[in-house]
C-alpha atoms as a PDB file:
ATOM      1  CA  UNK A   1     -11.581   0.938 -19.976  1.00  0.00           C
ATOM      2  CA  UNK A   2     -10.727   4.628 -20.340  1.00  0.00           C
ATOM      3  CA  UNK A   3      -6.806   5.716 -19.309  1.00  0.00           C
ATOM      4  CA  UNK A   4      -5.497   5.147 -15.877  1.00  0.00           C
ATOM      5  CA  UNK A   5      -3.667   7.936 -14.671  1.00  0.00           C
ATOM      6  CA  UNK A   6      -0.990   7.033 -11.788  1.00  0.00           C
ATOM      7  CA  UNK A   7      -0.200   9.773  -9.417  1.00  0.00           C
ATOM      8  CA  UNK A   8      -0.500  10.654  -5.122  1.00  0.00           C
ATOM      9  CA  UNK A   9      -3.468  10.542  -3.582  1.00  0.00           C
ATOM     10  CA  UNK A  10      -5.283  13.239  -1.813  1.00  0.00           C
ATOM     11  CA  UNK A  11      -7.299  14.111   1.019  1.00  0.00           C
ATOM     12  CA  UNK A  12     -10.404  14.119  -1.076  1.00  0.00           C
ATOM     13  CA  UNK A  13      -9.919  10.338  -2.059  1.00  0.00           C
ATOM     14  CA  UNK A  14     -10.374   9.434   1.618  1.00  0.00           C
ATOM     15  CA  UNK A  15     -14.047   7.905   0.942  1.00  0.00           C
ATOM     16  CA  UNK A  16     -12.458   5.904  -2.333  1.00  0.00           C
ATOM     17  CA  UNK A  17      -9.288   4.488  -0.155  1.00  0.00           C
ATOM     18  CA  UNK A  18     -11.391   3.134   2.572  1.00  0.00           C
ATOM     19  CA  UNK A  19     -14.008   1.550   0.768  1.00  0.00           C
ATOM     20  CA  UNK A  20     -10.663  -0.108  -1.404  1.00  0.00           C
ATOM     21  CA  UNK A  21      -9.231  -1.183   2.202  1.00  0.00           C
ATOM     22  CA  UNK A  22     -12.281  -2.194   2.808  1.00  0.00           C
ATOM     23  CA  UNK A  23     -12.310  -4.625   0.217  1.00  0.00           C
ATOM     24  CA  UNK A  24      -8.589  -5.835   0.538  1.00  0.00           C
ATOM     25  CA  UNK A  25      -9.411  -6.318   4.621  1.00  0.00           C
ATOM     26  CA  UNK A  26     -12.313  -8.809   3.909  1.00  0.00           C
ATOM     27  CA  UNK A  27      -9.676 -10.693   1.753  1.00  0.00           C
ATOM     28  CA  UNK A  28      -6.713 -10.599   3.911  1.00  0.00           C
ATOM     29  CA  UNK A  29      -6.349 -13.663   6.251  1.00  0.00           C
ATOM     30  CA  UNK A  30      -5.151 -11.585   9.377  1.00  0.00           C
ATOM     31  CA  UNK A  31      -7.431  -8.225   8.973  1.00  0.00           C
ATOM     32  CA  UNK A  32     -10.783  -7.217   9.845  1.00  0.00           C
ATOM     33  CA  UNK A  33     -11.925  -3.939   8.108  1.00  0.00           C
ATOM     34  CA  UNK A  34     -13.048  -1.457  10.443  1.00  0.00           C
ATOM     35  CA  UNK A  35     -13.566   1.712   8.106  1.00  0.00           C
ATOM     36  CA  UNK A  36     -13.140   4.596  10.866  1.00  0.00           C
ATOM     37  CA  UNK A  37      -9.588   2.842  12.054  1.00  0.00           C
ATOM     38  CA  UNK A  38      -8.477   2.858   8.085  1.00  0.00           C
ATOM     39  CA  UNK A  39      -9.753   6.507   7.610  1.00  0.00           C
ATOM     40  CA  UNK A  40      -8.033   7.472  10.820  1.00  0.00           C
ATOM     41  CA  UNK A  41      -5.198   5.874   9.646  1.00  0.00           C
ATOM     42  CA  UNK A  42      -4.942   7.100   6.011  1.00  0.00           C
ATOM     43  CA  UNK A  43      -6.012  10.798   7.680  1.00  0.00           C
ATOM     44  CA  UNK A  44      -2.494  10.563   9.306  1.00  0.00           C
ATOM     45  CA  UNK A  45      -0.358   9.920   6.529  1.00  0.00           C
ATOM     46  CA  UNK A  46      -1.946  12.654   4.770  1.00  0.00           C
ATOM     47  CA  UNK A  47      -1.158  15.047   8.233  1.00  0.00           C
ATOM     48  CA  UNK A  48       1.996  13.959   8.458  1.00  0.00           C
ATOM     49  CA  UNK A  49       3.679  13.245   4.379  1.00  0.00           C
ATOM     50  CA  UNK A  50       7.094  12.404   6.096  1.00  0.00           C
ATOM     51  CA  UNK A  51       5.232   9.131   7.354  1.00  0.00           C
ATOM     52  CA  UNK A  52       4.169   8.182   4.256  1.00  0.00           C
ATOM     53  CA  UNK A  53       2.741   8.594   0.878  1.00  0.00           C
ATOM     54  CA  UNK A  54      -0.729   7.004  -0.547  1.00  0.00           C
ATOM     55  CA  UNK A  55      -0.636   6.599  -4.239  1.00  0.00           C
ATOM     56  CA  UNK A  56      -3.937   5.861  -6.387  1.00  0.00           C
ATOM     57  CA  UNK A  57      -4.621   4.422 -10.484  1.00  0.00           C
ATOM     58  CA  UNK A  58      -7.236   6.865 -11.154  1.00  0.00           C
ATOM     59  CA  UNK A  59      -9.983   6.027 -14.383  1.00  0.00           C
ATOM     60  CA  UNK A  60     -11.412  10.066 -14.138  1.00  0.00           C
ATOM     61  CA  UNK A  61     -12.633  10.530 -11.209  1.00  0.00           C
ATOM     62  CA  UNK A  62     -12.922   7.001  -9.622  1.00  0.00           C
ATOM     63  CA  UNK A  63      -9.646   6.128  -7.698  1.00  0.00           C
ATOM     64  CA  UNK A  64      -9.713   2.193  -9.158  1.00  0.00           C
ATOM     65  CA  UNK A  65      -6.635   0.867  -7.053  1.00  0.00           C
ATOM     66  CA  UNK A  66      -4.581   2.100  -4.350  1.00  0.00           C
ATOM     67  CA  UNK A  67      -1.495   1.293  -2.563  1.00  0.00           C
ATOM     68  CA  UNK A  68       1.131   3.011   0.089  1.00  0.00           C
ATOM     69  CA  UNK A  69       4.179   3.449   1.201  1.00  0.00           C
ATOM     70  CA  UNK A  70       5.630   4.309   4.684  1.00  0.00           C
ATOM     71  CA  UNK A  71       8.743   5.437   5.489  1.00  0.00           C
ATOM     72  CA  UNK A  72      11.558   4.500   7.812  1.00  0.00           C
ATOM     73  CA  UNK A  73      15.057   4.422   8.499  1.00  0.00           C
ATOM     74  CA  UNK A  74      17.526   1.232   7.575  1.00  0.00           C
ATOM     75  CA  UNK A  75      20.466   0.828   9.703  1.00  0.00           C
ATOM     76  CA  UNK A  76      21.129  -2.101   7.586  1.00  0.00           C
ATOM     77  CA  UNK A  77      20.861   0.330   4.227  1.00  0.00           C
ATOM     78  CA  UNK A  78      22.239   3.296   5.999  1.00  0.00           C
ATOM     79  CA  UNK A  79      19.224   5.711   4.817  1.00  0.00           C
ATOM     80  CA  UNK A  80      15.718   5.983   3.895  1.00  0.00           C
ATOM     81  CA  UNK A  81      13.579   2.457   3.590  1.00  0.00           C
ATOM     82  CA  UNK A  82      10.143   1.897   2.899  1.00  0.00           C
ATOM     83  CA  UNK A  83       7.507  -0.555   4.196  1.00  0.00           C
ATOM     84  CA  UNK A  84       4.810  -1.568   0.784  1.00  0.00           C
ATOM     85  CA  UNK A  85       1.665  -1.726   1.725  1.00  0.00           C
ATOM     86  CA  UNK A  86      -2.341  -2.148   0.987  1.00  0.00           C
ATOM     87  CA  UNK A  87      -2.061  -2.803  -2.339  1.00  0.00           C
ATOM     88  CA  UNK A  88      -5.587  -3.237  -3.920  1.00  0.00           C
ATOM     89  CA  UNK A  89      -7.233  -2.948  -7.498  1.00  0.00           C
ATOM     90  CA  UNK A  90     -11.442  -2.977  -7.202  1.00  0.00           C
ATOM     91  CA  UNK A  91     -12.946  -6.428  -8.122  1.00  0.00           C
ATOM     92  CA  UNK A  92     -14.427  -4.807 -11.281  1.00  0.00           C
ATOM     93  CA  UNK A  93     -10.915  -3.580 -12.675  1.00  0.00           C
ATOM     94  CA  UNK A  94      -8.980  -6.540 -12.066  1.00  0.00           C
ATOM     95  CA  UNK A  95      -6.733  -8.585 -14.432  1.00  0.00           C
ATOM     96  CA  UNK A  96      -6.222  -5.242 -16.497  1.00  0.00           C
ATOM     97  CA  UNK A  97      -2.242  -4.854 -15.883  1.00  0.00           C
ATOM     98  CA  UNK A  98      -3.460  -1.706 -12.886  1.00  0.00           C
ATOM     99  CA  UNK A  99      -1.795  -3.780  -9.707  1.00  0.00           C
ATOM    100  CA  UNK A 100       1.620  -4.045 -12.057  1.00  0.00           C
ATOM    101  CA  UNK A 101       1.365  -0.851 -13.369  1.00  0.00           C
ATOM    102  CA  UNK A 102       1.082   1.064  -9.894  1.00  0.00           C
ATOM    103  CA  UNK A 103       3.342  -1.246  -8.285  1.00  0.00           C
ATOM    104  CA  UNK A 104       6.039  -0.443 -11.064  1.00  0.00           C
ATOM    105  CA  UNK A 105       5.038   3.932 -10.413  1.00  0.00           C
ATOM    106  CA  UNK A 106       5.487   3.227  -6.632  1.00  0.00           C
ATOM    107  CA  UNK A 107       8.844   1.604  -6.760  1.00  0.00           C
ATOM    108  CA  UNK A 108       9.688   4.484  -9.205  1.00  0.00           C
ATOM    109  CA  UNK A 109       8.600   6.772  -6.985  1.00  0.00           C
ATOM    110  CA  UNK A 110      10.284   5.246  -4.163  1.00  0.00           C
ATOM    111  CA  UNK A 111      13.558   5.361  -6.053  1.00  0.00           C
ATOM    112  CA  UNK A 112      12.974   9.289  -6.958  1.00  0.00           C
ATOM    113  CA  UNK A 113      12.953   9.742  -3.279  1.00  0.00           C
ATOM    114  CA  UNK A 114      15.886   8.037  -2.442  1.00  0.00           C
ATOM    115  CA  UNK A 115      14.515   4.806  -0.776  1.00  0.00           C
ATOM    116  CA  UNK A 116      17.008   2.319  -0.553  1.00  0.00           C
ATOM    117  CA  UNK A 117      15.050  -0.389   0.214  1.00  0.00           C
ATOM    118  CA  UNK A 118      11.296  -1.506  -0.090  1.00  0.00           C
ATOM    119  CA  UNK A 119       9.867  -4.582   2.168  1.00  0.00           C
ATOM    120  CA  UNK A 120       6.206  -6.176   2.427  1.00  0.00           C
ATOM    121  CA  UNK A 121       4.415  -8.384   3.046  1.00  0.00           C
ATOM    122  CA  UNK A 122       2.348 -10.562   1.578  1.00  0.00           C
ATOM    123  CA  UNK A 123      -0.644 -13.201   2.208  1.00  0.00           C
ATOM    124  CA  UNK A 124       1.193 -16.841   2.166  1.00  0.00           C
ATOM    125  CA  UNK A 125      -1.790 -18.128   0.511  1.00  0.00           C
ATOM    126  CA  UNK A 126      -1.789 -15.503  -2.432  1.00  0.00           C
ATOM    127  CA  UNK A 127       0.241 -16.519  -5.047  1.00  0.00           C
ATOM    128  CA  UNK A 128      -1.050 -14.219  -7.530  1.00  0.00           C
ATOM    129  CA  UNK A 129       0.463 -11.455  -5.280  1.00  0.00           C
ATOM    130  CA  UNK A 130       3.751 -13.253  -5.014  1.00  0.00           C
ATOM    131  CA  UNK A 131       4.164 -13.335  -8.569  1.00  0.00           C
ATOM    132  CA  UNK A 132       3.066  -9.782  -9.334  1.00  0.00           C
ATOM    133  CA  UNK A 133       5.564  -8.483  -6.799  1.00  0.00           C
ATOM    134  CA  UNK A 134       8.616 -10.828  -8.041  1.00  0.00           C
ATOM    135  CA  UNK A 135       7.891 -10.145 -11.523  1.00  0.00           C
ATOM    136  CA  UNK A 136       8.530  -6.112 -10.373  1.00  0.00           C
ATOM    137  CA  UNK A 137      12.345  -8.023  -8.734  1.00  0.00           C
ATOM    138  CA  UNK A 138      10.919  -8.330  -5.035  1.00  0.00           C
ATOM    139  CA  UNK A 139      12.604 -11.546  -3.391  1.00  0.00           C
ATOM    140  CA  UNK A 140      12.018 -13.830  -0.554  1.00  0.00           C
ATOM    141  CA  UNK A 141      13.905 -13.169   2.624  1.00  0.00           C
ATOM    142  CA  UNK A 142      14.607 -15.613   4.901  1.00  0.00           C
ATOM    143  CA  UNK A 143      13.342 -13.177   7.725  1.00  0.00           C
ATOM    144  CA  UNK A 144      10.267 -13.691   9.187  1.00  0.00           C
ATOM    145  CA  UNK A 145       7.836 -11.248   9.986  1.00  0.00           C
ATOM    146  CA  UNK A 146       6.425 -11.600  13.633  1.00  0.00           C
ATOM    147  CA  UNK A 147       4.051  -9.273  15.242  1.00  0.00           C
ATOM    148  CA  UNK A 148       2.684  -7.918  18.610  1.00  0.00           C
ATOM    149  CA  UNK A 149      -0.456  -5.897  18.880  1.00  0.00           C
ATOM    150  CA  UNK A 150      -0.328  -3.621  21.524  1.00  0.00           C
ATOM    151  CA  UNK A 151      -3.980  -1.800  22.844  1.00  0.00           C
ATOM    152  CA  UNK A 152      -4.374   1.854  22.378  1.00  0.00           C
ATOM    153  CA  UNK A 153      -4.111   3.355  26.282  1.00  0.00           C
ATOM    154  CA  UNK A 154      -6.897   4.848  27.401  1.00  0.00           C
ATOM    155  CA  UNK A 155      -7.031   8.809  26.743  1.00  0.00           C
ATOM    156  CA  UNK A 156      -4.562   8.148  24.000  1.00  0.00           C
END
């Protein structure tokens, strides 16, 4: 495995991040992958940076694990909070340290930008992903999440 190099993602990585959603979607219980509504998606955080930043493990040219973070505002923190999402290393690069070692460049990241706090979520049924994140300090809450999915209007 040649060096990983840990740094923002770009436009030009669009193909690379959707065919990585892609992957994580098929494995996530609640998601479907649907590869126009993910490049839509990561097409607006690129737009619009204040939203949210994508952040890659690179190995040359080949963007080998991905993962985001989008910003909001914590009443509770009284500033700048982040929501962790979409982490995903490809099949073929797993079990190599990358997930940890991205993880650890977001949070740093995060903290160079004066987030206060990060959340996520996580599959129940993934335990390798619960222990990943609470070996970088993440805790359980005793919130839980809940969710509505609204339609997009017509026109809209």
């Amino acid at each position: 495995m040649s060096d990983i190099k840990l740094e923002s993602a770009s436009k030009k990585d669009l193909p690379q991040l959707v065919e990585l959603l892609g992957i994580l979607f098929t494995q996530e219980a609640e998601f479907t992958p649907d590869a126009e509504k993910q490049r839509r998606a990561l097409q607006e955080i690129f737009d619009h940076p204040e939203r949210g930043r994508v952040f890659v493990a690179r190995d040359g040219k080949r963007v080998v694990a991905m993962a985001s973070l989008l910003y909001t505002v914590s009443t509770a923190e009284g500033g700048k909070a982040a929501l962790f999402e979409d982490l995903v290393v490809h099949p073929e690069q797993r079990r190599h340290g990358i997930g940890g070692q991205l993880l650890a460049y977001v949070v740093e990241q995060a903290r160079a930008e004066g987030v206060l706090r990060i959340t996520l979520l996580t599959d129940m049924q993934n335990e390798r992903a619960q222990a990943l994140y609470r070996r970088a300090g993440f805790v359980g809450s005793p919130l839980r999440p809940m969710r509505l999915r609204l339609k997009r209007r017509e026109g809209a």
